[in-house]
N, C-alpha and C. Protein backbone atom coordinates (compact mmCIF):
# COMPACT_ATOMS: atom_id res chain seq x y z
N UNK A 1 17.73 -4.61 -25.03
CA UNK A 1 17.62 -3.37 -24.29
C UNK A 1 16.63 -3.54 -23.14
N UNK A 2 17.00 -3.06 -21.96
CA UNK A 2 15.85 -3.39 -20.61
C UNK A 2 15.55 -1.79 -20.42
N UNK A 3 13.99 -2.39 -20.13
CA UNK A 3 13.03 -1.33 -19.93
C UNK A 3 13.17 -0.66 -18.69
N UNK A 4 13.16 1.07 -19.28
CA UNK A 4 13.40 1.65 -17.76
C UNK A 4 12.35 1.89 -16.47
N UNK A 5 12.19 2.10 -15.55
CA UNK A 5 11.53 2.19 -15.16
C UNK A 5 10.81 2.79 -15.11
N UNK A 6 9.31 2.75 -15.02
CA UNK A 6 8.03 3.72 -15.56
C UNK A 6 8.21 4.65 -13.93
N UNK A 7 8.39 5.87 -14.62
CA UNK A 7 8.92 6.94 -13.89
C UNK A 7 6.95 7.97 -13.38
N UNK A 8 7.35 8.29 -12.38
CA UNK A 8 5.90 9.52 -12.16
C UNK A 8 5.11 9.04 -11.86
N UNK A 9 4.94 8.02 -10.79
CA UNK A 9 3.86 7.64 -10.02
C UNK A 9 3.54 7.89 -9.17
N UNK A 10 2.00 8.27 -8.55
CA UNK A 10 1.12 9.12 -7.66
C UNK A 10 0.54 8.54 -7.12
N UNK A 11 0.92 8.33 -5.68
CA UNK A 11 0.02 8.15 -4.74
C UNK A 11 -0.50 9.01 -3.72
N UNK A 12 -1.51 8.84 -3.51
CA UNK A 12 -2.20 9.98 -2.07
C UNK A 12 -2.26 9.18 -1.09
N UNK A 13 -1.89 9.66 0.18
CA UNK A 13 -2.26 8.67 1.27
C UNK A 13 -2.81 9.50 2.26
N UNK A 14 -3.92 9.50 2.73
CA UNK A 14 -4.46 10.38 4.45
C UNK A 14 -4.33 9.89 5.36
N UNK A 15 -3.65 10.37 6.33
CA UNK A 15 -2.88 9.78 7.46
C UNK A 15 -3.35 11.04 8.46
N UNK A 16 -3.75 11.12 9.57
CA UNK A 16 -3.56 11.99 11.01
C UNK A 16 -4.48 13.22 10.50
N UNK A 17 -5.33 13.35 9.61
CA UNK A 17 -6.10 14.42 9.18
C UNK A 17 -5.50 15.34 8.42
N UNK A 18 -4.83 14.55 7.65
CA UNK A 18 -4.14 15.07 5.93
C UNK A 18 -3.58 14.45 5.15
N UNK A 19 -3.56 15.22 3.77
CA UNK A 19 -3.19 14.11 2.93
C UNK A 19 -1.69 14.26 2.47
N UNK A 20 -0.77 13.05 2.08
CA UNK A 20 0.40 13.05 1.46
C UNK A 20 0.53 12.71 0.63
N UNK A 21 1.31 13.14 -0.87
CA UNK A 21 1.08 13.03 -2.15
C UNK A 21 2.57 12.61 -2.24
N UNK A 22 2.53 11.27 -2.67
CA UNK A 22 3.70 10.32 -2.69
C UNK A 22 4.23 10.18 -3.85
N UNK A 23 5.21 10.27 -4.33
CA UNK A 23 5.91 10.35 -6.10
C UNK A 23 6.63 9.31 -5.71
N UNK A 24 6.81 8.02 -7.10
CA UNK A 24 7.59 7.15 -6.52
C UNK A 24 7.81 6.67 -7.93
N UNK A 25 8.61 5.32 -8.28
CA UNK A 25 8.64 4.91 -9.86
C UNK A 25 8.40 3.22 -9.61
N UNK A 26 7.59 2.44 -10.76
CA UNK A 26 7.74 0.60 -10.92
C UNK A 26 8.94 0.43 -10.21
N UNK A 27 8.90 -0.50 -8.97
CA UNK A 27 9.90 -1.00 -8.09
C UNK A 27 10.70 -0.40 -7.74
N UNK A 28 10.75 1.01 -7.29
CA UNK A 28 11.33 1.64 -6.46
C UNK A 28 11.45 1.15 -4.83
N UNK A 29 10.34 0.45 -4.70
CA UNK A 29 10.09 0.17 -3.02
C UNK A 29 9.31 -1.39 -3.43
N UNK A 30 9.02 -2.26 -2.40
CA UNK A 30 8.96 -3.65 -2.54
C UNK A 30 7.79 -3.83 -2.67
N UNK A 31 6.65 -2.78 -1.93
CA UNK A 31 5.42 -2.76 -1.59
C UNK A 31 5.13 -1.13 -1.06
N UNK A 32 3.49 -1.01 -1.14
CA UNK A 32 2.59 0.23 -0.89
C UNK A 32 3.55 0.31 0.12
N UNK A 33 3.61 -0.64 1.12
CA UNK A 33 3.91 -0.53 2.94
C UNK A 33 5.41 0.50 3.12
N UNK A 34 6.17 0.10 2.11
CA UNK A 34 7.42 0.21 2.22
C UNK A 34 7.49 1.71 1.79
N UNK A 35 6.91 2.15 0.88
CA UNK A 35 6.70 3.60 0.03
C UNK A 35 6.41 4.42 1.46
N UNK A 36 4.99 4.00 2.15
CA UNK A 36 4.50 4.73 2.96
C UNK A 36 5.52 4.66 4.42
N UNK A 37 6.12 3.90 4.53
CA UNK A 37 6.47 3.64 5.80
C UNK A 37 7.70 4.32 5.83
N UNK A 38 8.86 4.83 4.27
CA UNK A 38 9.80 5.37 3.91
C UNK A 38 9.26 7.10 3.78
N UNK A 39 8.26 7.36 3.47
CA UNK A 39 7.83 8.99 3.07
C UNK A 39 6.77 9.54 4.32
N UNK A 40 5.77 8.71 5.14
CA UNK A 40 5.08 9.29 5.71
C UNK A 40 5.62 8.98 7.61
N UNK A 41 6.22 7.92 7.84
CA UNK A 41 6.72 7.90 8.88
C UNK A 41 5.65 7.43 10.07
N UNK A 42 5.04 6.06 10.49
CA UNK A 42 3.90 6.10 11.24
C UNK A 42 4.12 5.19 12.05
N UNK A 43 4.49 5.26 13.36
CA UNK A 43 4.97 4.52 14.33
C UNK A 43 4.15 3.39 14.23
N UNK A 44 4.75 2.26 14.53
CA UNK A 44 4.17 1.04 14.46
C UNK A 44 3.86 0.64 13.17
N UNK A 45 3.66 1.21 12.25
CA UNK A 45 3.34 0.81 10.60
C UNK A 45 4.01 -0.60 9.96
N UNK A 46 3.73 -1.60 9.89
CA UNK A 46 4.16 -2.51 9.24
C UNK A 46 5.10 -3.35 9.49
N UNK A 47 4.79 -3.81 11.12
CA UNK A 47 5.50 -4.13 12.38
C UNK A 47 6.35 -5.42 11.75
N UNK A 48 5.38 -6.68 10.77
CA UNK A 48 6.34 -7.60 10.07
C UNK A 48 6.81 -7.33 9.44
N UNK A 49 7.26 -6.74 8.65
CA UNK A 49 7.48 -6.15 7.20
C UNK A 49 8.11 -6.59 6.45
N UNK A 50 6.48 -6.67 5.62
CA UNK A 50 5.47 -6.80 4.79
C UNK A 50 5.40 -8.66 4.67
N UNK A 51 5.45 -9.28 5.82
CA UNK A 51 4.99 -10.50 5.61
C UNK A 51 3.30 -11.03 5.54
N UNK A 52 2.87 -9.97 5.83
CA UNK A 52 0.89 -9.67 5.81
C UNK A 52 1.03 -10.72 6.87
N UNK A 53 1.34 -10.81 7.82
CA UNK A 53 1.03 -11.13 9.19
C UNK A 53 0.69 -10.49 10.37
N UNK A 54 1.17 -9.35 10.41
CA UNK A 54 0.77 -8.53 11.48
C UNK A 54 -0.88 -7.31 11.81
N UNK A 55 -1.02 -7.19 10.13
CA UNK A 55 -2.23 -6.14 10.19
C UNK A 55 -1.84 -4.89 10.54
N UNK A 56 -1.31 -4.34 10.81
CA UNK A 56 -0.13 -3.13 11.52
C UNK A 56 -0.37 -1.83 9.76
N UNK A 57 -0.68 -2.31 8.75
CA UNK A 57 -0.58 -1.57 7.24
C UNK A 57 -1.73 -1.75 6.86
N UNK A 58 -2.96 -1.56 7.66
CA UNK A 58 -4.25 -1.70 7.46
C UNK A 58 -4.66 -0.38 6.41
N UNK A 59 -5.10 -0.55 4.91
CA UNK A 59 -5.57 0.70 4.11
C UNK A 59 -6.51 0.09 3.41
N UNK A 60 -7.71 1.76 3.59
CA UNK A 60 -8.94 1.44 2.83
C UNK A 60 -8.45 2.06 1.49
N UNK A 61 -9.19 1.78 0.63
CA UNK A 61 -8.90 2.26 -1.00
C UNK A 61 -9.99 2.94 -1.22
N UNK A 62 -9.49 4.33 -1.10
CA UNK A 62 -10.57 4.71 -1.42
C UNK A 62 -11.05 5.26 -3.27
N UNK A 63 -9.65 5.38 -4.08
CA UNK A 63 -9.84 5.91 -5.18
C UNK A 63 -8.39 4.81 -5.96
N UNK A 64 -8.79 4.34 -7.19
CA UNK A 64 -8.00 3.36 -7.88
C UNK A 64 -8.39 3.40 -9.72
N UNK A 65 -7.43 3.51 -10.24
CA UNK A 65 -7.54 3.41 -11.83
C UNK A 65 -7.59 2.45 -12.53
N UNK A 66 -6.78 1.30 -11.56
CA UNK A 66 -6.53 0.17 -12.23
C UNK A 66 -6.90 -0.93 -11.29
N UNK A 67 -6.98 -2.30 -11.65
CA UNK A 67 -6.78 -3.38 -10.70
C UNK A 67 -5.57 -3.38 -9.97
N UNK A 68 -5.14 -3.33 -8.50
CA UNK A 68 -3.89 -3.66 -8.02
C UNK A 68 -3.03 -5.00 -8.09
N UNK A 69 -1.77 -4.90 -8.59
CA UNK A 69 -0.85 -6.09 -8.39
C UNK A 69 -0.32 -6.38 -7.20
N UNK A 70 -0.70 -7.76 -6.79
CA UNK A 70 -0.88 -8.23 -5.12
C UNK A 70 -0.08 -9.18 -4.89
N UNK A 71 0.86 -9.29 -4.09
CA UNK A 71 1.56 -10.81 -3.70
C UNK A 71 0.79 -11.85 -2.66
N UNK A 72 -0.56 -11.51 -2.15
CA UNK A 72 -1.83 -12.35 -1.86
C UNK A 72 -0.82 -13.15 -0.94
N UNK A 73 0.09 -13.12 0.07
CA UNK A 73 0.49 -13.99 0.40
C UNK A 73 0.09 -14.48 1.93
N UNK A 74 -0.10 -14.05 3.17
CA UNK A 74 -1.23 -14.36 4.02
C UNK A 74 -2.41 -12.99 4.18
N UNK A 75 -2.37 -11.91 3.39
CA UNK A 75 -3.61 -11.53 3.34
C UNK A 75 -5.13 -11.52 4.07
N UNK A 76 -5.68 -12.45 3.16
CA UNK A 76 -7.03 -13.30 3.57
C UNK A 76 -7.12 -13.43 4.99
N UNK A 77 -6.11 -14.31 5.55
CA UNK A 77 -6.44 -15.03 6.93
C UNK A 77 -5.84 -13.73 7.74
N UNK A 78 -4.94 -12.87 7.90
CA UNK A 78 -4.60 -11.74 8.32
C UNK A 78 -6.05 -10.45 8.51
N UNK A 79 -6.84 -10.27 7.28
CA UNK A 79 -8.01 -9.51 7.01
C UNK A 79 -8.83 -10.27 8.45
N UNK A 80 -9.38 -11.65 7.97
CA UNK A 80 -10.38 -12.22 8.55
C UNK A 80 -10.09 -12.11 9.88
N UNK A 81 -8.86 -12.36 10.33
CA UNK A 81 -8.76 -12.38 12.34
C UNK A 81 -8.59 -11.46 12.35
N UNK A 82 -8.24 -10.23 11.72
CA UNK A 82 -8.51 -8.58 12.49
C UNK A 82 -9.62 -8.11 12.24
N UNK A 83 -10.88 -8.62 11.77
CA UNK A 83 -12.42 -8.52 11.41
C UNK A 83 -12.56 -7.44 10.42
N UNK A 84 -11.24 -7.47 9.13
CA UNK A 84 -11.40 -6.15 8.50
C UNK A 84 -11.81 -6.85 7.09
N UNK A 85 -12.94 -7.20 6.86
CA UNK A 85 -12.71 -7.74 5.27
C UNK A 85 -13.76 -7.09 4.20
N UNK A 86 -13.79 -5.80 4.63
CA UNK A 86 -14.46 -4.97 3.28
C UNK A 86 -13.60 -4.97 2.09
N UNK A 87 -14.43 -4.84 1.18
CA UNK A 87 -13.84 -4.96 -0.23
C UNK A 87 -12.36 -4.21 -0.15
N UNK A 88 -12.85 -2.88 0.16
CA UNK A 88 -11.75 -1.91 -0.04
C UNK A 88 -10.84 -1.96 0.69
N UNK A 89 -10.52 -2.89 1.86
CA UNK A 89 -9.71 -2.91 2.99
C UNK A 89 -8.45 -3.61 2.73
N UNK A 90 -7.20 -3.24 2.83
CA UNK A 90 -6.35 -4.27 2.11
C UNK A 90 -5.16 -4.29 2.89
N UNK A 91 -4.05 -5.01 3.09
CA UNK A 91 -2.91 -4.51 3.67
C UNK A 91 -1.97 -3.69 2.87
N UNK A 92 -1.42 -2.91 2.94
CA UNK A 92 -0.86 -2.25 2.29
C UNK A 92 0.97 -2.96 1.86
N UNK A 93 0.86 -3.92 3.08
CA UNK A 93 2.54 -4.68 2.41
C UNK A 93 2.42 -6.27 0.92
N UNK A 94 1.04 -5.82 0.50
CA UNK A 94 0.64 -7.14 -0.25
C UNK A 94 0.12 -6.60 -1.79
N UNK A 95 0.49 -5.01 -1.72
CA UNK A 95 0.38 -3.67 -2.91
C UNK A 95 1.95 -3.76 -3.66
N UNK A 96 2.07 -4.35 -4.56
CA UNK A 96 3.06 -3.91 -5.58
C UNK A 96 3.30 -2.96 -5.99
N UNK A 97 4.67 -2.18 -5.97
CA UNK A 97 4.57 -0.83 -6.53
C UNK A 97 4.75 -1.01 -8.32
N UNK A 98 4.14 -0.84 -8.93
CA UNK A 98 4.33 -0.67 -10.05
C UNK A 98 3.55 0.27 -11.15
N UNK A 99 3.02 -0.02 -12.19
CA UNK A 99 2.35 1.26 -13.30
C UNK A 99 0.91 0.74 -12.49
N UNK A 100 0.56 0.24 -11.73
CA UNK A 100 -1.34 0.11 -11.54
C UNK A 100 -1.81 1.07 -10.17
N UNK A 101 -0.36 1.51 -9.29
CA UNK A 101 -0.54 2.06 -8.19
C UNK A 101 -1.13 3.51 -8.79
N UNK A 102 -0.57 3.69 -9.79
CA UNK A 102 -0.82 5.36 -10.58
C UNK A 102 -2.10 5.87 -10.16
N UNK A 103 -2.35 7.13 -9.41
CA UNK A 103 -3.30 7.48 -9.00
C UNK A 103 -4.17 7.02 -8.33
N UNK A 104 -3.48 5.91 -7.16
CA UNK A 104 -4.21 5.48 -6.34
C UNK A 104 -4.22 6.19 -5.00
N UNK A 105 -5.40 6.39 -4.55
CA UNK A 105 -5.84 6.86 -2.65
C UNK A 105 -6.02 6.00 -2.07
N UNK A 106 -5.19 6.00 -0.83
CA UNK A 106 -5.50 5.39 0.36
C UNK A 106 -5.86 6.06 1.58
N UNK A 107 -7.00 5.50 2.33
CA UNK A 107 -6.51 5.89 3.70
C UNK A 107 -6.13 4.94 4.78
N UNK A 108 -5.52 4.93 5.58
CA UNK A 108 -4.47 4.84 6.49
C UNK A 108 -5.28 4.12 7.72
N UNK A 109 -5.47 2.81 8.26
CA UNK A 109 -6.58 2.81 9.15
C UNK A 109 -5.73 2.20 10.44
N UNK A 110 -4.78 2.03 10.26
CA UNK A 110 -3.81 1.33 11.56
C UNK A 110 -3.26 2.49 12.25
C-alpha cells in the first residue's frame, strides 16, 4: 500500500507588505520556489528555475518547526556571490516541499 500524501501544509510568506498563507501537500510542487512562484505571483521570482543559480528566490526564515529538506545543489556558491550568507537566508528553489515545511515563515527578499 503507498502512502498518501501528508495533506495540510502551512506556509506563510511576506511579500510587498503582507502576508500569504499558502496550503499545499508533501510534493505537490518541486520546491518552496515553485509553491510561491504558483500562489503569490512575483515578477522575476526564480528566473532559473530552481537550478539555485540565479538568486532571483532569495528568503529569510524567519519562523521554522523543523530542520528543512534541501537539494543543496549550487546554493553555497549562489549565497556567497550575491553577499547573502546569513544563517537564515536561503534560496527558496533548494526548500523541499514536504512534512518539515509545516509551519514555516518566510520573507521574500528578491
Amino acid at each position: 500500500m503507498e502512502n498518501a500524501p501528508i495533506r495540510n501544509l502551512s506556509v506563510s510568506v511576506f511579500y510587498d507588505g503582507r502576508w500569504f498563507e499558502l496550503r499545499t501537500y508533501a510534493n505537490e510542487y518541486r520546491s518552496l520556489m515553485m509553491l510561491i512562484y504558483d500562489k503569490v505571483y512575483i515578477d522575476g521570482f526564480g528566473d532559473c528555475v530552481g537550478m539555485g543559480k540565479c538568486g532571483t528566490c532569495l528568503v529569510e526564515i524567519v519562523k521554522r518547526k523543523y530542520e528543512l529538506t534541501d537539494y543543496d545543489r549550487n546554493e553555497d556558491t549562489t549565497l556567497l556571490k550575491s553577499g547573502n550568507t546569513g544563517k537564515d537566508i536561503r534560496l527558496s528553489c533548494q526548500i523541499m516541499i514536504d512534512e518539515f515545511i509545516d509551519g514555516l515563515k518566510v520573507n521574500i527578499l528578491g
